[in-house]
C-alpha atoms as a PDB file:
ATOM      1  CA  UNK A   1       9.435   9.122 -43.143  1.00  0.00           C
ATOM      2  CA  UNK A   2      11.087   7.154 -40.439  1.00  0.00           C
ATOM      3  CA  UNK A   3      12.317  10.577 -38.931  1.00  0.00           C
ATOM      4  CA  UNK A   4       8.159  11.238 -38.764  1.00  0.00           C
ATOM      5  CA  UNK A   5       7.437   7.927 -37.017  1.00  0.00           C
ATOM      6  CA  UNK A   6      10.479   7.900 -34.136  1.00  0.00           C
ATOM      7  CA  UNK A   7       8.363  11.002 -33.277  1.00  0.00           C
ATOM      8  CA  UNK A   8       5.872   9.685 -32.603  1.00  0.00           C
ATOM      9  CA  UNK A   9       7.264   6.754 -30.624  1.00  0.00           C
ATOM     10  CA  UNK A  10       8.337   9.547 -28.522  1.00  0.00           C
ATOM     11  CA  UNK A  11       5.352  10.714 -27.766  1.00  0.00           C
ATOM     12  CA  UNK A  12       3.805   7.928 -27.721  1.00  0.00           C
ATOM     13  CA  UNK A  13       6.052   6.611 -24.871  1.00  0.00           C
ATOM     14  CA  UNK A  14       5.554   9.834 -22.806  1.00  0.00           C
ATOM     15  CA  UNK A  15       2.093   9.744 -22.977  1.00  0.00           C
ATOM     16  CA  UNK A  16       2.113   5.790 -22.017  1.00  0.00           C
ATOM     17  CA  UNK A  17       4.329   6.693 -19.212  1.00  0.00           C
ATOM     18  CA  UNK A  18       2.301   9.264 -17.566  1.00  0.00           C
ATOM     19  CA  UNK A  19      -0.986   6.599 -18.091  1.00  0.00           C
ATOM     20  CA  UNK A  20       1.173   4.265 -16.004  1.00  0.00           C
ATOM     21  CA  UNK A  21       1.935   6.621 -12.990  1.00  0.00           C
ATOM     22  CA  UNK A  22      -1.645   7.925 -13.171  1.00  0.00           C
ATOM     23  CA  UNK A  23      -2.757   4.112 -12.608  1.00  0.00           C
ATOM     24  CA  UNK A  24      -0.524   3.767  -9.702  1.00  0.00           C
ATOM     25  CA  UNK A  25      -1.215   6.995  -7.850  1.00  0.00           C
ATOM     26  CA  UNK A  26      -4.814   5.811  -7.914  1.00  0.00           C
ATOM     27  CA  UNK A  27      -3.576   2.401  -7.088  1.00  0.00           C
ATOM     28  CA  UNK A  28      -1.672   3.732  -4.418  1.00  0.00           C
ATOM     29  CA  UNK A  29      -4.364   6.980  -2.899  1.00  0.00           C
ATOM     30  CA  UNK A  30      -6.547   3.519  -2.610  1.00  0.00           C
ATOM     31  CA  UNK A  31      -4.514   1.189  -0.309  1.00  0.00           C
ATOM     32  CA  UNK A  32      -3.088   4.574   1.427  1.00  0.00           C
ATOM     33  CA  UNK A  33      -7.183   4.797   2.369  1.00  0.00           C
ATOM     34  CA  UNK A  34      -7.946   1.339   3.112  1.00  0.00           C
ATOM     35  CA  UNK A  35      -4.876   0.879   5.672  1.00  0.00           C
ATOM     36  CA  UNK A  36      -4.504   4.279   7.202  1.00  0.00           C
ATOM     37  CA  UNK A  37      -6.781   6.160  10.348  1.00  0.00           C
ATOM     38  CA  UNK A  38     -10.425   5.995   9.236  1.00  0.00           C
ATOM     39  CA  UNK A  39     -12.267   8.001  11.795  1.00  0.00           C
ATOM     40  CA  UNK A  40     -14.508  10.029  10.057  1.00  0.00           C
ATOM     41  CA  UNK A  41     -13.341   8.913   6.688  1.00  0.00           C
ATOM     42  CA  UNK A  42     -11.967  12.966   5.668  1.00  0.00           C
ATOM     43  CA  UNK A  43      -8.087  11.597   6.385  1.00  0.00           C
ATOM     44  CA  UNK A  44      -8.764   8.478   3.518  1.00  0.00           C
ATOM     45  CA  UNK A  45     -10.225  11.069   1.086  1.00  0.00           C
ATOM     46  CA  UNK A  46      -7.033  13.938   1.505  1.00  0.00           C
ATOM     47  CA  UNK A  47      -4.700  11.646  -1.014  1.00  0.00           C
ATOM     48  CA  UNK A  48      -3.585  13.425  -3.551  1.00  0.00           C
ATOM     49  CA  UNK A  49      -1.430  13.081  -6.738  1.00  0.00           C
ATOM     50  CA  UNK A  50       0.331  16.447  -7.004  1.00  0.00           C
ATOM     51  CA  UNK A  51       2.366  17.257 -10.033  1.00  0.00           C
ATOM     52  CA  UNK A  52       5.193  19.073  -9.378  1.00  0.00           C
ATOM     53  CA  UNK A  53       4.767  22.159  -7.756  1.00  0.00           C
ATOM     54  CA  UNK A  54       1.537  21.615  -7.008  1.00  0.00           C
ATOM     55  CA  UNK A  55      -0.270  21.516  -3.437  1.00  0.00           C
ATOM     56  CA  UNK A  56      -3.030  19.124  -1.698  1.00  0.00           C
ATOM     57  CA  UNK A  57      -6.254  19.915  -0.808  1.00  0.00           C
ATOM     58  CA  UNK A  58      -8.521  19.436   1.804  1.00  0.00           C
ATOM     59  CA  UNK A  59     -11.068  16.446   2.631  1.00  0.00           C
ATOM     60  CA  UNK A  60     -12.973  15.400  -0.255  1.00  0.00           C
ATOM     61  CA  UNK A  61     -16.033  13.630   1.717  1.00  0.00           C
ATOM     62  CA  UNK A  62     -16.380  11.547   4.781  1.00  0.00           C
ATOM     63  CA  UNK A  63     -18.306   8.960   5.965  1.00  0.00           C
ATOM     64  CA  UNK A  64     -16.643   6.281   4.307  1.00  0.00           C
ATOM     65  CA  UNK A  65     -13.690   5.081   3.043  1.00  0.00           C
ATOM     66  CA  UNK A  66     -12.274   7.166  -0.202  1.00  0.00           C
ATOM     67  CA  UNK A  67     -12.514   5.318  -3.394  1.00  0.00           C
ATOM     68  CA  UNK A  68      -9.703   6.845  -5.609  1.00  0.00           C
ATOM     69  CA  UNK A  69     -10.141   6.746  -9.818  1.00  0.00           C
ATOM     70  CA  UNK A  70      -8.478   8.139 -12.492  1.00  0.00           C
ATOM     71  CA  UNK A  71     -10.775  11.539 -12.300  1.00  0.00           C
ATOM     72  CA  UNK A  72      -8.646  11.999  -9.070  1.00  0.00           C
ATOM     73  CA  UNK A  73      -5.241  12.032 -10.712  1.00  0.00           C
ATOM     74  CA  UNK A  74      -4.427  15.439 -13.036  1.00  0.00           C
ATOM     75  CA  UNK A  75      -3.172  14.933 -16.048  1.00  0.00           C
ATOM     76  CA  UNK A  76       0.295  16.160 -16.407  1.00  0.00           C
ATOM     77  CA  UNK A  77       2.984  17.076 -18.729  1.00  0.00           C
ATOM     78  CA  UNK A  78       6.346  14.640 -19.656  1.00  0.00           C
ATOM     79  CA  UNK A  79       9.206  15.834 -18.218  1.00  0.00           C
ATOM     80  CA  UNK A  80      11.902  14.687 -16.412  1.00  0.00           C
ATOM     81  CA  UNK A  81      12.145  14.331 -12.445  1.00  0.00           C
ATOM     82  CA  UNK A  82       8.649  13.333 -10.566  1.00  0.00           C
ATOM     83  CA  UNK A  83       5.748  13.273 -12.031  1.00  0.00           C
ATOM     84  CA  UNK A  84       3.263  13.078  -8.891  1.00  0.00           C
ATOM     85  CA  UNK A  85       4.312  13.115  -5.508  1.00  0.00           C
ATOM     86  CA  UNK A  86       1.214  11.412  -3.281  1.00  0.00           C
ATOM     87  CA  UNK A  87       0.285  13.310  -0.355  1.00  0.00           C
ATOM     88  CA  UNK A  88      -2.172  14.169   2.240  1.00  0.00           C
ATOM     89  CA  UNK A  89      -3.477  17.444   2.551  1.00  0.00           C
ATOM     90  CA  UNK A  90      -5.004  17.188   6.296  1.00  0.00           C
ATOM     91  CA  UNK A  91      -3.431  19.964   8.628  1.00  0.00           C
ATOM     92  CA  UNK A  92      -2.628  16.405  10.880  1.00  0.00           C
ATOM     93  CA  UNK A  93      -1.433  14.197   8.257  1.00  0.00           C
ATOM     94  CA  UNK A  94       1.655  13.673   9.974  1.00  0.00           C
ATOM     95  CA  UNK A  95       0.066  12.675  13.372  1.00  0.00           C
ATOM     96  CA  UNK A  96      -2.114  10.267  11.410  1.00  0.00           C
ATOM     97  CA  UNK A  97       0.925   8.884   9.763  1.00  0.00           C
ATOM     98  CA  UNK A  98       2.634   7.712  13.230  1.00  0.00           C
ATOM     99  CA  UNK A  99       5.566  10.474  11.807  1.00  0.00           C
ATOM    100  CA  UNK A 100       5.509  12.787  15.262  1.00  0.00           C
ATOM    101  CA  UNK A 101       4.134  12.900  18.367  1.00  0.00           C
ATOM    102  CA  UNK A 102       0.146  12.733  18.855  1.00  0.00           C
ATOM    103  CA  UNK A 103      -1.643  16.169  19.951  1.00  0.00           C
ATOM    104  CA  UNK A 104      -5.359  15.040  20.793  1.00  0.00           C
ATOM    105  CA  UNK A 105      -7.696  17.302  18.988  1.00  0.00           C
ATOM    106  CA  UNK A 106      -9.394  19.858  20.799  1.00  0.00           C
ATOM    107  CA  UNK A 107     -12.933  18.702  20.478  1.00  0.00           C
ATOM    108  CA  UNK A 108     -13.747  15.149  21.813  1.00  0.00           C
ATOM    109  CA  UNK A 109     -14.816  12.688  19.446  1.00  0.00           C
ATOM    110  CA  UNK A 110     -18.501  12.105  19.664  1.00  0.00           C
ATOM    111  CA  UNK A 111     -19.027   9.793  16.434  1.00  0.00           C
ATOM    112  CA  UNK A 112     -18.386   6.042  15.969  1.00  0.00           C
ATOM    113  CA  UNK A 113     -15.637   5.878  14.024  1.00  0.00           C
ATOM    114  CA  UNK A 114     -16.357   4.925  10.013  1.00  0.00           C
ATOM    115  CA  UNK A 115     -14.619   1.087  10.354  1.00  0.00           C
ATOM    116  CA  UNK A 116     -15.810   0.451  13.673  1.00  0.00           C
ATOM    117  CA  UNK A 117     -14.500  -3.378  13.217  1.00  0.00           C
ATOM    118  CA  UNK A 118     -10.557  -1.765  13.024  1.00  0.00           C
ATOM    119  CA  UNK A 119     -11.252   0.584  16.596  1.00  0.00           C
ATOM    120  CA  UNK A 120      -8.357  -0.464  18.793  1.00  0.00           C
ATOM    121  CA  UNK A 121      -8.609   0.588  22.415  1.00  0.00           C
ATOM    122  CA  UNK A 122      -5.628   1.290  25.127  1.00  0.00           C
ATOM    123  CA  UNK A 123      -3.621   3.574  26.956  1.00  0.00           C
ATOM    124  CA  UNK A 124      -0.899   6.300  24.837  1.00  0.00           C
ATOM    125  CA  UNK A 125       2.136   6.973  26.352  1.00  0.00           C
ATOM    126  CA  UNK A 126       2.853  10.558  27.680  1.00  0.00           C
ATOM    127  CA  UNK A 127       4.213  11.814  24.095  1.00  0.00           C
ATOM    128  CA  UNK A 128       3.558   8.687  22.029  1.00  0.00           C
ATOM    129  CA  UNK A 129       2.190   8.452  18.710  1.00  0.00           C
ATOM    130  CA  UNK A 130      -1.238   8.157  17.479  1.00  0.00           C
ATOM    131  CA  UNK A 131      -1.011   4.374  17.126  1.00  0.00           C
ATOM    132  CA  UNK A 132       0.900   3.880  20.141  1.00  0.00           C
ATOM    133  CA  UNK A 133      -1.295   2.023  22.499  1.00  0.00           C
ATOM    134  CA  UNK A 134      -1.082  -0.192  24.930  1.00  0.00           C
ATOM    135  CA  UNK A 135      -3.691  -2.687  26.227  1.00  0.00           C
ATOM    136  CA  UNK A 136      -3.709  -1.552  30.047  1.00  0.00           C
ATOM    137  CA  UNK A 137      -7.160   0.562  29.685  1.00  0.00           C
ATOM    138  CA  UNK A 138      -9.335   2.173  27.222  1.00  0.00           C
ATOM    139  CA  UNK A 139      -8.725   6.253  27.353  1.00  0.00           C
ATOM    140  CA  UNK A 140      -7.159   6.183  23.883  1.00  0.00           C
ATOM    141  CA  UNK A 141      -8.342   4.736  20.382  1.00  0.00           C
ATOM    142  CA  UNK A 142      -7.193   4.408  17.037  1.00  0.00           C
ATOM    143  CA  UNK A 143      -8.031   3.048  13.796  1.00  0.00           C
ATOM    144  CA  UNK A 144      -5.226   1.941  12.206  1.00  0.00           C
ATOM    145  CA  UNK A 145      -1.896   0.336  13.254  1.00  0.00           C
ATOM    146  CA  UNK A 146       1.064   2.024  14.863  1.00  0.00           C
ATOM    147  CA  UNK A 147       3.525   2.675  11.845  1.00  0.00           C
ATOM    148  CA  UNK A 148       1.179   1.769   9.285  1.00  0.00           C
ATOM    149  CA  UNK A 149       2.098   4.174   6.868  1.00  0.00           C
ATOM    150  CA  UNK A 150       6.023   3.190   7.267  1.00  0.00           C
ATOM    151  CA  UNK A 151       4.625  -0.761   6.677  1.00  0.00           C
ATOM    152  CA  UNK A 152       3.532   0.192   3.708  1.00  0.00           C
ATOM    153  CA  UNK A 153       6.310   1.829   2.415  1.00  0.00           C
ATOM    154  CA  UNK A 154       8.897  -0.394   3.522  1.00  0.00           C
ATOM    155  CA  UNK A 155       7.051  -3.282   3.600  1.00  0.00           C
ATOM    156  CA  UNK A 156       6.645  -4.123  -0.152  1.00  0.00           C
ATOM    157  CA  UNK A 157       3.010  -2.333  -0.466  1.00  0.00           C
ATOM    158  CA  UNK A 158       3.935   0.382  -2.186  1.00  0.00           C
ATOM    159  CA  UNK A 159       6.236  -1.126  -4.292  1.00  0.00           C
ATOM    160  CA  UNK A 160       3.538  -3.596  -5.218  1.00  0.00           C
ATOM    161  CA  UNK A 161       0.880  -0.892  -5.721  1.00  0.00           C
ATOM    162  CA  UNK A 162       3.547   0.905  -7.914  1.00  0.00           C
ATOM    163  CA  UNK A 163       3.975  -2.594 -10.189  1.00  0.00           C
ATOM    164  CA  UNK A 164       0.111  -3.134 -10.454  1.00  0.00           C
ATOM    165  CA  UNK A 165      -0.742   0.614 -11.459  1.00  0.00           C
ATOM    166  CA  UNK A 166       1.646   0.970 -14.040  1.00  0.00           C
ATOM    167  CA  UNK A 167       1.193  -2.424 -15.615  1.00  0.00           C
ATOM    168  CA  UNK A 168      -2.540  -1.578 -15.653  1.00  0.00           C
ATOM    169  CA  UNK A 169      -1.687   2.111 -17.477  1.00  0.00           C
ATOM    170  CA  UNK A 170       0.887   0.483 -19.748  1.00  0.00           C
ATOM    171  CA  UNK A 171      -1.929  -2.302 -20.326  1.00  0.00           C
ATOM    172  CA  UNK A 172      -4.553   0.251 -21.555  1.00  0.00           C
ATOM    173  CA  UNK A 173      -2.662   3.026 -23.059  1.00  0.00           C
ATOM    174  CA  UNK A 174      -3.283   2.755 -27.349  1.00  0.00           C
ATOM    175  CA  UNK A 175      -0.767   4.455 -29.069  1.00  0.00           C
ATOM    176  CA  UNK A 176      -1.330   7.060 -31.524  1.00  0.00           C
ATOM    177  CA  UNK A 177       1.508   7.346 -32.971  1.00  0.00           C
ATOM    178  CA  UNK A 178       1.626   4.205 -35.554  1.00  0.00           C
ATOM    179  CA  UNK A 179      -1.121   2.373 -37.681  1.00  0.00           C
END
């Protein structure tokens, strides 16, 4: 009998554990949104939670910020390694991450930008980044903060975002296993 019910503490503990790092992907795909580029609002909704081997897709909406919920996470088997890697499937997530060098899209912008409270307005360096402005002039914009995406992963958000979602899946997860 107790061979039966360390069994299913097993399982149960696998299944808690992927709860957990579904809560923080979404916990995470939502502050990624809320602090990153928000032109048009397609860059916030191209999180995803991939399981391994796995790829992104596009733009999920636009015209507001993303909310992410669980529905946006796959479930995913136990195993060991990474369980989700969180990435953005936009062809110029990179640009929008302040990673490499800006390359100004080919049509001009013609809409007001979703957050128009967080435009910033300046001049970008021959070969800067997208959030590399300066405040001599108004030829460039941007929505979000140079190195915002590094802030956030160096900075303690992610780590917090990490803490919150899994506490929250451990919180809710009911095992099966005993009772």
């Amino acid at each position: 009998m107790a061979k039966r019910d360390i069994s299913f503490l097993v399982n149960d503990i696998k299944a808690a554990t992927i709860e957990a790092a579904r809560n923080a992907a979404v916990e995470i795909m939502n502050n990624l949104a809320e602090q990153g580029p928000v032109w048009t609002g397609r860059f916030s909704s191209a999180w995803y939670a991939v399981p391994d081997g796995a790829s992104p897709g596009g733009a999920r909406s636009e015209g507001k910020i993303y909310k992410y919920d669980l529905r946006n996470v796959p479930a995913t088997k136990f195993k060991a390694g990474t369980l989700y890697r969180i990435v953005n499937g936009m062809s110029y997530a990179d640009q929008a991450q302040d990673l490499v060098e800006f390359d100004p899209p080919k049509e001009r912008l013609t809409k007001a930008p979703v957050a128009p409270e967080r435009l910033i307005l300046g001049d970008r360096p021959e070969g800067g980044r997208r959030g590399e402005l300066n405040s001599n002039g108004e030829s460039n914009r941007s929505t979000a903060p140079l190195d915002w995406y590094m802030t956030y992963i160096n900075g303690g958000g992610l780590k917090r975002d990490l803490g919150t979602g899994a506490r929250r899946g451990f919180g809710t997860y009911k095992a099966r296993g005993f009772g």
